[in-house]
Protein backbone atom coordinates (compact mmCIF):
# COMPACT_ATOMS: atom_id res chain seq x y z
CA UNK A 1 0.00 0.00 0.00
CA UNK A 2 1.19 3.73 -0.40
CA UNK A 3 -0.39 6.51 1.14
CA UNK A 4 -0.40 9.95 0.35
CA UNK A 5 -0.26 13.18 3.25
CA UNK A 6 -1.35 16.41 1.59
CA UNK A 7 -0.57 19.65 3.73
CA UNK A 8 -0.60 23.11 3.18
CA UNK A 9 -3.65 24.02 2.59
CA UNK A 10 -5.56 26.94 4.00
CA UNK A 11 -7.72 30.37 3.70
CA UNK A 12 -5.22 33.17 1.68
CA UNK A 13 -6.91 36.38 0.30
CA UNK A 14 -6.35 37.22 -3.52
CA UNK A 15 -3.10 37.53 -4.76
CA UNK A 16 -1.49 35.76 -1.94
CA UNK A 17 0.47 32.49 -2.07
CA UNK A 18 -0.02 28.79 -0.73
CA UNK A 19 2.31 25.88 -0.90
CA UNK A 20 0.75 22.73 -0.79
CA UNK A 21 3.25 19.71 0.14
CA UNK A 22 2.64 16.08 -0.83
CA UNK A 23 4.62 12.64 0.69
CA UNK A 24 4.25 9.62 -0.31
CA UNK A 25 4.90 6.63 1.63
CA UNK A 26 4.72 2.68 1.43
CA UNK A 27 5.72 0.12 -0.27
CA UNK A 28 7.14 2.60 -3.04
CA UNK A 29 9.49 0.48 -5.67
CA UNK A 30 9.76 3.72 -8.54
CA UNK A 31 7.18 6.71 -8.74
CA UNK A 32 6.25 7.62 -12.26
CA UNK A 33 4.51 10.67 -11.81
CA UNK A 34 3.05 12.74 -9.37
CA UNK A 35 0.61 15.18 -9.46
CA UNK A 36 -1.77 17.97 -8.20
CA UNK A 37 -6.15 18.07 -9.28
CA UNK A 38 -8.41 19.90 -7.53
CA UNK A 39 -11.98 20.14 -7.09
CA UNK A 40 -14.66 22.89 -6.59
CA UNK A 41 -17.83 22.71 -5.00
CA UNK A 42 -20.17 21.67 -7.94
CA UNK A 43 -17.54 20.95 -10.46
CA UNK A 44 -15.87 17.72 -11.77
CA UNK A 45 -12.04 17.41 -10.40
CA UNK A 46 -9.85 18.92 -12.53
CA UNK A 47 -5.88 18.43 -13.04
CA UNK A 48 -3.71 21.08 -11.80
CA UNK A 49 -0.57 19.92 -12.87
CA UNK A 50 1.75 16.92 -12.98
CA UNK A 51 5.43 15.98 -12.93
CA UNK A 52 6.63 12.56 -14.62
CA UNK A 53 9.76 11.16 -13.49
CA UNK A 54 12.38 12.56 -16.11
CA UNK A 55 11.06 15.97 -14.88
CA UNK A 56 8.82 16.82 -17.03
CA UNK A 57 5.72 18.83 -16.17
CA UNK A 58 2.31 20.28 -17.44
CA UNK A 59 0.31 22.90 -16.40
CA UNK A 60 -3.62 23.54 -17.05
CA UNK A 61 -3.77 26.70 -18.75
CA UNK A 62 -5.70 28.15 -16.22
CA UNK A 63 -2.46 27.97 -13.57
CA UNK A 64 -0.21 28.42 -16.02
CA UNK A 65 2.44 31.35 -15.23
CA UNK A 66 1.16 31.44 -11.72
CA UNK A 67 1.29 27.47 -10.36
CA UNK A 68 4.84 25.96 -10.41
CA UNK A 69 5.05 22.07 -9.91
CA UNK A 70 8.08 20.74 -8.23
CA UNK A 71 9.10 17.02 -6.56
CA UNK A 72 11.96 16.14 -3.73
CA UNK A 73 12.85 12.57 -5.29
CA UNK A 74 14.87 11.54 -2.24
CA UNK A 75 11.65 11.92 -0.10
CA UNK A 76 8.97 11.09 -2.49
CA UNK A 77 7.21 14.58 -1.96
CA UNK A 78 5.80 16.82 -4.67
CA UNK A 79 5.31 20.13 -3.60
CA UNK A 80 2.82 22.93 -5.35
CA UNK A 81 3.60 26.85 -5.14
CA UNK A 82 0.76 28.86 -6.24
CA UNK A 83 1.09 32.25 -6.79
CA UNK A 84 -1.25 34.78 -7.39
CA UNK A 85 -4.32 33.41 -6.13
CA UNK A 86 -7.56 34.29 -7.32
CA UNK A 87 -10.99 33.30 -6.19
CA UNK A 88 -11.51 30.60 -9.08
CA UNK A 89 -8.99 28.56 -7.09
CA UNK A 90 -10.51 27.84 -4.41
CA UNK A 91 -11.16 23.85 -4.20
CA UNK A 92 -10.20 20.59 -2.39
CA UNK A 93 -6.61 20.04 -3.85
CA UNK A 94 -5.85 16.59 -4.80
CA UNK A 95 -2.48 14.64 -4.59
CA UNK A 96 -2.14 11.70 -6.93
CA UNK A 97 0.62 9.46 -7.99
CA UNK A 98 1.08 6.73 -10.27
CA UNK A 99 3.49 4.04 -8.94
CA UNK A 100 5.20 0.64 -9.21
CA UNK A 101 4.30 0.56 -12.88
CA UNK A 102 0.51 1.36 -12.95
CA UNK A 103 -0.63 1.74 -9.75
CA UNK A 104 -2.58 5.00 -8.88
CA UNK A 105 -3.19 6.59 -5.49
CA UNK A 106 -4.94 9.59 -4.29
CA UNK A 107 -4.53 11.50 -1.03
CA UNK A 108 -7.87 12.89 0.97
CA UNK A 109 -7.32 16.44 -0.11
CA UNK A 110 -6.61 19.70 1.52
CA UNK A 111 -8.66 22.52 1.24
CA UNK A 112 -7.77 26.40 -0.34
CA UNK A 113 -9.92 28.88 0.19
CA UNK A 114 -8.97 32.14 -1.78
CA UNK A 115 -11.07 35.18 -0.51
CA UNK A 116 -11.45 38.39 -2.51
């Protein structure tokens, strides 16, 4: 089993910043990619952005510029700096990661709350 411990989450006013923090733990042989959705109240969960593990990352376009997606390999934690937050962002934030060739995990989610 793996599990996944979101933190970071909180209430930040427009414009502010958040970092959301991810680890993942278990029985952990290679991680492929890691990753960041989010949901909002009455709206299908959404990816935020994702890291594979050459490095590689991508960005919806509505973070883009503003989100930056980054991953600790020696402690199997992906980490999420958002930048100028708006309202729109506010949602249950996600960690998910695809390990051990295939297998996918999610975390329970941590809450942002951007207020204007």
């Amino acid at each position: 089993q793996v599990q996944l411990v979101e933190s970071g989450g909180g209430l930040v006013q427009a414009g502010g910043s958040l970092r959301l923090s991810c680890a993942a733990s278990g029985s952990i042989f290679s991680i492929h990619a890691m990753g960041w959705y989010r949901q909002a109240p009455g709206k299908q969960r959404e990816l935020v952005a994702t890291i594979i593990s050459g490095g590689s990352t991508n960005y919806a376009d509505s973070v883009k510029g503003r989100f930056t997606i980054s991953r600790d390999n020696a402690k199997n934690t992906v980490y999420l700096q958002m930048n100028s937050l708006k309202p729109e962002d506010t949602a249950v934030y996600y960690c998910n990661t695809i390990v051990n060739y295939g297998m996918d995990y999610w975390g329970k989610g941590t809450l942002v709350t951007v207020s204007s």
